[in-house]
PDB file of N, CA and C in Angstrom:
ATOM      1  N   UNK A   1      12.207 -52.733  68.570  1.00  0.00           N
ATOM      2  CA  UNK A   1      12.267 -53.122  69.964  1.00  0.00           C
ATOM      3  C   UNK A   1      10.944 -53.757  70.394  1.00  0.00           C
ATOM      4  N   UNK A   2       9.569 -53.121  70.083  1.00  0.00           N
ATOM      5  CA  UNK A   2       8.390 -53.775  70.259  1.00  0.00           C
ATOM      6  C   UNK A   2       8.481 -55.335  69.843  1.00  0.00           C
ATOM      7  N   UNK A   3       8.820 -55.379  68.353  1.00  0.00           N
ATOM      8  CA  UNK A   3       8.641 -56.402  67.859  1.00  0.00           C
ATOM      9  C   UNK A   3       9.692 -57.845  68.508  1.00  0.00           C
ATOM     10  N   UNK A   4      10.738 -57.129  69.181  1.00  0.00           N
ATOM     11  CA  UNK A   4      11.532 -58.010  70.560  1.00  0.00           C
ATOM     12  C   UNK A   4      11.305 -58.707  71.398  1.00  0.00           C
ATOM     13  N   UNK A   5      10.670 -57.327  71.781  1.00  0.00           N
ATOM     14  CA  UNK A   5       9.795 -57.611  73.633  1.00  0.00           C
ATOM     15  C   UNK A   5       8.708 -58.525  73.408  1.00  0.00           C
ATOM     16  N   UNK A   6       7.791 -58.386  72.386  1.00  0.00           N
ATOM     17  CA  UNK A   6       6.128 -58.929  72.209  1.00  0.00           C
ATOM     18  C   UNK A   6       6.744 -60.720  71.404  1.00  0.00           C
ATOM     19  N   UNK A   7       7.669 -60.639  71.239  1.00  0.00           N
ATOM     20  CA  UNK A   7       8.324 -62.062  71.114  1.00  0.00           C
ATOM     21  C   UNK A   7       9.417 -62.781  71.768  1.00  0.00           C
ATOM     22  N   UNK A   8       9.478 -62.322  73.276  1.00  0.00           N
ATOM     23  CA  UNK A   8       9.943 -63.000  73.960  1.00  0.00           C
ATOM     24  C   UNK A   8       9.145 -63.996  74.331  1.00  0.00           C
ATOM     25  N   UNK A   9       7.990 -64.213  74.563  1.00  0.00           N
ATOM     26  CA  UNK A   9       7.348 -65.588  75.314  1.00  0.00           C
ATOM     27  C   UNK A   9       7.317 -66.809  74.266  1.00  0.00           C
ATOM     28  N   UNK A  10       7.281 -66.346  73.501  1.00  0.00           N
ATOM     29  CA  UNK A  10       7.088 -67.572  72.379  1.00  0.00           C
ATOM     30  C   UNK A  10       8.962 -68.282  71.703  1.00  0.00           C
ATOM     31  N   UNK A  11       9.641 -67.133  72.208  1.00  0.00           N
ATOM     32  CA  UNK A  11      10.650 -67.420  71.663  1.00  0.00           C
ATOM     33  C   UNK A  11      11.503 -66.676  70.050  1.00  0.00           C
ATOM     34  N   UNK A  12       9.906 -66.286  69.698  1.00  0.00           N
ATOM     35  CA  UNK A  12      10.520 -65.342  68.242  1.00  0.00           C
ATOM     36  C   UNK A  12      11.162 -64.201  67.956  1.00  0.00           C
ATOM     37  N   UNK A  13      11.588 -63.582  69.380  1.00  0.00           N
ATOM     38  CA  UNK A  13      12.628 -62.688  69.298  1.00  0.00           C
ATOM     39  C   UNK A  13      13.936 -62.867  69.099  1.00  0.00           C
ATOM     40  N   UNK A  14      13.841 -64.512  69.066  1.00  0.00           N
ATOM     41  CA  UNK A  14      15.758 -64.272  68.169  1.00  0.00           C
ATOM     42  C   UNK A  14      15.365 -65.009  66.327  1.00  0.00           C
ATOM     43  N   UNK A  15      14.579 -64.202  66.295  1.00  0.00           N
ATOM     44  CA  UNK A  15      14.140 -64.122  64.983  1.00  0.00           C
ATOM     45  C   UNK A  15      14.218 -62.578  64.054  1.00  0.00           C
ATOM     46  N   UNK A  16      14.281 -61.769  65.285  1.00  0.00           N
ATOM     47  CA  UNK A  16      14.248 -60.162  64.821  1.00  0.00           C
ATOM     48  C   UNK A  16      15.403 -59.739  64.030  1.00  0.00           C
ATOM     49  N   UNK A  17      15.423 -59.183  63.104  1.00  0.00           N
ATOM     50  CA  UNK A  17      17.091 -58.874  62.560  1.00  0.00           C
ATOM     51  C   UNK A  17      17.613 -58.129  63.590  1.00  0.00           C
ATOM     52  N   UNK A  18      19.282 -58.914  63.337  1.00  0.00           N
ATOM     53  CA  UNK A  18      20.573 -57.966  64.727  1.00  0.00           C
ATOM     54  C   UNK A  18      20.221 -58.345  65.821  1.00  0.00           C
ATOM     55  N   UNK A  19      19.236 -59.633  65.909  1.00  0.00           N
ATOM     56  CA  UNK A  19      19.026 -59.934  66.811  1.00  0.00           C
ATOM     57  C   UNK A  19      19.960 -61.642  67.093  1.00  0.00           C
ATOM     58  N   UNK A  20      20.742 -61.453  68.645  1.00  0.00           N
ATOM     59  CA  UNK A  20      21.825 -62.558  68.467  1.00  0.00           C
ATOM     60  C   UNK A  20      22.031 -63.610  69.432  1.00  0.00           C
ATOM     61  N   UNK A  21      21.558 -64.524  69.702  1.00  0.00           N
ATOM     62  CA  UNK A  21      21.662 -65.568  70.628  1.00  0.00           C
ATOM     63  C   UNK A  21      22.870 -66.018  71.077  1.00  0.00           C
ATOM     64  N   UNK A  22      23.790 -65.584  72.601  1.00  0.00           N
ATOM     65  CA  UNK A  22      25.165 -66.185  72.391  1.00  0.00           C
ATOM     66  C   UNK A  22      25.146 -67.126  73.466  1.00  0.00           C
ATOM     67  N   UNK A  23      25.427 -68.725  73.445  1.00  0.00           N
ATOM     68  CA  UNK A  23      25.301 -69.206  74.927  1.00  0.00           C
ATOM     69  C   UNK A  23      26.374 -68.841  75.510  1.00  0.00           C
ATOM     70  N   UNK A  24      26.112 -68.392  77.076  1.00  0.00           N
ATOM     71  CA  UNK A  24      27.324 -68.341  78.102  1.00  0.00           C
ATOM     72  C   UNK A  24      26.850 -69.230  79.285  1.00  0.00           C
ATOM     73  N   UNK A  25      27.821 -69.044  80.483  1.00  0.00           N
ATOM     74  CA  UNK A  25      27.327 -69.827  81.188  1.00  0.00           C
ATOM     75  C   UNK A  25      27.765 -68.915  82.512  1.00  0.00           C
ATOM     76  N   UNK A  26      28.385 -67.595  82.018  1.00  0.00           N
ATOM     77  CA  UNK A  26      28.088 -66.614  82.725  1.00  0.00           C
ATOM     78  C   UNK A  26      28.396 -64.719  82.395  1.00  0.00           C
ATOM     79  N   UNK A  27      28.485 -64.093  82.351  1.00  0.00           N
ATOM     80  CA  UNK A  27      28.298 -62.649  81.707  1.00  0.00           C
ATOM     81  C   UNK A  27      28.704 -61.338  82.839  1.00  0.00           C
ATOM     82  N   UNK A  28      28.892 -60.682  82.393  1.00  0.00           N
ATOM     83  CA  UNK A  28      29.637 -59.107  83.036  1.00  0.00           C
ATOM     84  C   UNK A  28      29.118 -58.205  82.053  1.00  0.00           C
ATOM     85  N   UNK A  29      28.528 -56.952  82.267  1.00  0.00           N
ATOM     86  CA  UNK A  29      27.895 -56.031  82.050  1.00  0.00           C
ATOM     87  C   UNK A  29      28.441 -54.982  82.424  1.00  0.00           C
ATOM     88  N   UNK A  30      29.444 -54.081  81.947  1.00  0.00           N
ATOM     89  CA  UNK A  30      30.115 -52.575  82.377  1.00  0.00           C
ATOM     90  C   UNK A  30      29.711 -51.221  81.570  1.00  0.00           C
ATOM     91  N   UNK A  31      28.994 -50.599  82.188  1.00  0.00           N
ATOM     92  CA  UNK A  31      28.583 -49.255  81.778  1.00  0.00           C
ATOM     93  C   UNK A  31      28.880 -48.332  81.190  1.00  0.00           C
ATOM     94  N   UNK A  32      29.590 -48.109  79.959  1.00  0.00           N
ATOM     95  CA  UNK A  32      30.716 -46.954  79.610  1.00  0.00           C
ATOM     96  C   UNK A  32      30.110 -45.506  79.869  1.00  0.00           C
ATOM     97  N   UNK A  33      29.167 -44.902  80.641  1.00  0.00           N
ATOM     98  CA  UNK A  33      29.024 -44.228  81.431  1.00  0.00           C
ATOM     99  C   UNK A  33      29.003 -44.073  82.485  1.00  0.00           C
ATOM    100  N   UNK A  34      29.402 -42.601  83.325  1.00  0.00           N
ATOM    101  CA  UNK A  34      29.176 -42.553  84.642  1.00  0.00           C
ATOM    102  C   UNK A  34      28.127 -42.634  85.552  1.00  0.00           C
ATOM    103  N   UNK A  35      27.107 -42.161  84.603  1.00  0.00           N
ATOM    104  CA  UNK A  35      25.796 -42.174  85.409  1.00  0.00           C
ATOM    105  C   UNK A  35      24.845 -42.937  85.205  1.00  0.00           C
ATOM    106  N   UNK A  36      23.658 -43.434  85.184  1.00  0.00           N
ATOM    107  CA  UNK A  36      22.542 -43.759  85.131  1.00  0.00           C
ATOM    108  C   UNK A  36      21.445 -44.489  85.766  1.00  0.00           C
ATOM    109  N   UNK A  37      21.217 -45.247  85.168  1.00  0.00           N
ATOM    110  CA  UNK A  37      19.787 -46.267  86.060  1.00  0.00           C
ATOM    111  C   UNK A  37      19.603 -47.324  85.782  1.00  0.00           C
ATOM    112  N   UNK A  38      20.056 -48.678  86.239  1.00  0.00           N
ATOM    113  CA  UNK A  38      19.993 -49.881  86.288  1.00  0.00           C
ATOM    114  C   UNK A  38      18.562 -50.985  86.756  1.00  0.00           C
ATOM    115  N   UNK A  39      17.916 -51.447  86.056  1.00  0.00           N
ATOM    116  CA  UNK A  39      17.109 -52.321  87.067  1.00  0.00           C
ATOM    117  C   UNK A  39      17.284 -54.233  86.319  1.00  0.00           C
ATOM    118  N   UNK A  40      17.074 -54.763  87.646  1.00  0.00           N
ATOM    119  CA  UNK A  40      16.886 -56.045  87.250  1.00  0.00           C
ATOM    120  C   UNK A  40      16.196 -56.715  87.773  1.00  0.00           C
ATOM    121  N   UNK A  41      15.137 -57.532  86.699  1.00  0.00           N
ATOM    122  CA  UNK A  41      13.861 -58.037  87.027  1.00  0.00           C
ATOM    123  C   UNK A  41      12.789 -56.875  87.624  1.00  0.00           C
ATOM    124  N   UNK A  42      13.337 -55.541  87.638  1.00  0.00           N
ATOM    125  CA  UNK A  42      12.357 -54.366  87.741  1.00  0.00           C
ATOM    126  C   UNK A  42      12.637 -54.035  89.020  1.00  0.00           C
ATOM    127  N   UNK A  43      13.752 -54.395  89.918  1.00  0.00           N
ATOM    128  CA  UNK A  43      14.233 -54.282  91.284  1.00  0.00           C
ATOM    129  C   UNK A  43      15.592 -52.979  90.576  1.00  0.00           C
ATOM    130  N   UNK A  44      15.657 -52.199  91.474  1.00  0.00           N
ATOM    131  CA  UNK A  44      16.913 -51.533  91.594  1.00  0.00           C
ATOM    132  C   UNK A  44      18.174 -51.590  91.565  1.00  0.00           C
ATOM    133  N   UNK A  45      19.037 -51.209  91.153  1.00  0.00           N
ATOM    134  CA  UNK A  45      20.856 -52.204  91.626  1.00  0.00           C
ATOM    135  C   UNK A  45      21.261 -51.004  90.940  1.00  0.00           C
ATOM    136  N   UNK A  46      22.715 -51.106  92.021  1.00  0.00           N
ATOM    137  CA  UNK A  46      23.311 -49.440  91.836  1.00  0.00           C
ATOM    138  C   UNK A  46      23.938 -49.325  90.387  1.00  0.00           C
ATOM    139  N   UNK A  47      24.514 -48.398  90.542  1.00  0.00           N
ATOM    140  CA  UNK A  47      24.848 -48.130  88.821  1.00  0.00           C
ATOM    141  C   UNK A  47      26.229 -48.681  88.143  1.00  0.00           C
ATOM    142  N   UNK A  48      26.809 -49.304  88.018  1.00  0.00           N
ATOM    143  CA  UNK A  48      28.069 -50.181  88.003  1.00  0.00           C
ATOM    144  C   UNK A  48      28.069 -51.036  86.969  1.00  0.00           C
ATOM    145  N   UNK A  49      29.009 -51.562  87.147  1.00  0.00           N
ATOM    146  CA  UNK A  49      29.502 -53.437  86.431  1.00  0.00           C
ATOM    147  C   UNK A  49      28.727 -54.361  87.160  1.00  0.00           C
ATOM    148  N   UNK A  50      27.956 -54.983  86.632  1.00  0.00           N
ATOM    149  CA  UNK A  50      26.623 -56.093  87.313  1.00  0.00           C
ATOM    150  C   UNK A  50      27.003 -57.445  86.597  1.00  0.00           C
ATOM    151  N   UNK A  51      27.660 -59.011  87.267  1.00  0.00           N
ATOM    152  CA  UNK A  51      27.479 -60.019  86.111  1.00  0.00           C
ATOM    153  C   UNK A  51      26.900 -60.968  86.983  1.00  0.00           C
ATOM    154  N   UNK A  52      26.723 -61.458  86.472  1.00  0.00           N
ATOM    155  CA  UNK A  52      26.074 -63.338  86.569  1.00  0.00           C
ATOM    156  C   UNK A  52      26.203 -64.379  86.242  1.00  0.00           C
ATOM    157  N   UNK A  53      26.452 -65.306  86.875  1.00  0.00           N
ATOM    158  CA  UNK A  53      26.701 -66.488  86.564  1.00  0.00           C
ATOM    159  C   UNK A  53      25.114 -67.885  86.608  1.00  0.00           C
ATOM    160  N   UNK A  54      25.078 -68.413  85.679  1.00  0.00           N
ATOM    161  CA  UNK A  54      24.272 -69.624  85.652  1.00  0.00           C
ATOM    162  C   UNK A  54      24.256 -70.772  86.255  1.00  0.00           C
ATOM    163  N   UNK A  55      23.578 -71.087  87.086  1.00  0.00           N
ATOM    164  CA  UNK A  55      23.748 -72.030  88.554  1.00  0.00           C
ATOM    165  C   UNK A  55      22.658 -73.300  88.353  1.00  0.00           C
ATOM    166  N   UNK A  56      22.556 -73.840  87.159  1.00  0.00           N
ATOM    167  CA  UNK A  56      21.195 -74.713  86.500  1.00  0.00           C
ATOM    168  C   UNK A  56      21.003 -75.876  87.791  1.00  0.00           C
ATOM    169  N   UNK A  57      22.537 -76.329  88.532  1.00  0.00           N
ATOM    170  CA  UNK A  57      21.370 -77.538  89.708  1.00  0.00           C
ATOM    171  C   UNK A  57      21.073 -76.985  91.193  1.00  0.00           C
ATOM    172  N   UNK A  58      21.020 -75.249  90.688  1.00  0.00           N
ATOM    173  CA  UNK A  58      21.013 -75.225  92.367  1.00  0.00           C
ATOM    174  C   UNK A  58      19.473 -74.726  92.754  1.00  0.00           C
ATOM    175  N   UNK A  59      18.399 -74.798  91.976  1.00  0.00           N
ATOM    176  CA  UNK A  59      17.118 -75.225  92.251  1.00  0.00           C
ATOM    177  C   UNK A  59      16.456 -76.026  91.443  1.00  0.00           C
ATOM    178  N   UNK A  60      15.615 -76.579  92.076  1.00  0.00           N
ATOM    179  CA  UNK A  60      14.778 -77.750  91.984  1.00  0.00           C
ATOM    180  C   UNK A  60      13.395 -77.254  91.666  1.00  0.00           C
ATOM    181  N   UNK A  61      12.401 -76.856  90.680  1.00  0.00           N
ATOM    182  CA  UNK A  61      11.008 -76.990  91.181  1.00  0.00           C
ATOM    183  C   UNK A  61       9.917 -77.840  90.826  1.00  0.00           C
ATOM    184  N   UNK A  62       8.865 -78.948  91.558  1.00  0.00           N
ATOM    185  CA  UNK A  62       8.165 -79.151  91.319  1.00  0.00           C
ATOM    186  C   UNK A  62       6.999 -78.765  91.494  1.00  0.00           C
ATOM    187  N   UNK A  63       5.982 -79.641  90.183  1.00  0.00           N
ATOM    188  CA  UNK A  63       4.608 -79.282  90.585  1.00  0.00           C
ATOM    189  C   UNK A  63       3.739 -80.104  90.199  1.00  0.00           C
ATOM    190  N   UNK A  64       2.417 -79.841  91.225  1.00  0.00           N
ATOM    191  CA  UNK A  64       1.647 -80.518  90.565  1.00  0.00           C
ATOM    192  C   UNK A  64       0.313 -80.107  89.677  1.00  0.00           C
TER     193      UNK A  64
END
């Protein structure tokens, strides 16, 4: 798992064995437990089925 996390910025965590790149263009997440603790992006969200969808033109950012 270290060796995951400490290669996400570069990208070499889908290099890790069992490790699996699938494109979607959106995802659902269901808990096969009753209880626990959810966070996303390190924010809170109740304990449930959480999905998302990928929205690529609905921001813009520039810089200079």
């Amino acid at each position: 798992m270290l060796q995951f996390l400490l290669g996400l910025s570069s990208g070499a965590h889908l290099l890790v064995p069992n490790a699996e790149m699938i494109p979607v263009t959106a995802f659902r997440l269901v808990p096969e437990t009753s209880g626990g603790h959810i966070t996303v992006d390190g924010e809170d969200v109740d304990y449930g089925p959480i999905q998302a969808e990928m929205m690529p033109s609905l921001v813009n950012v520039m810089s200079m």
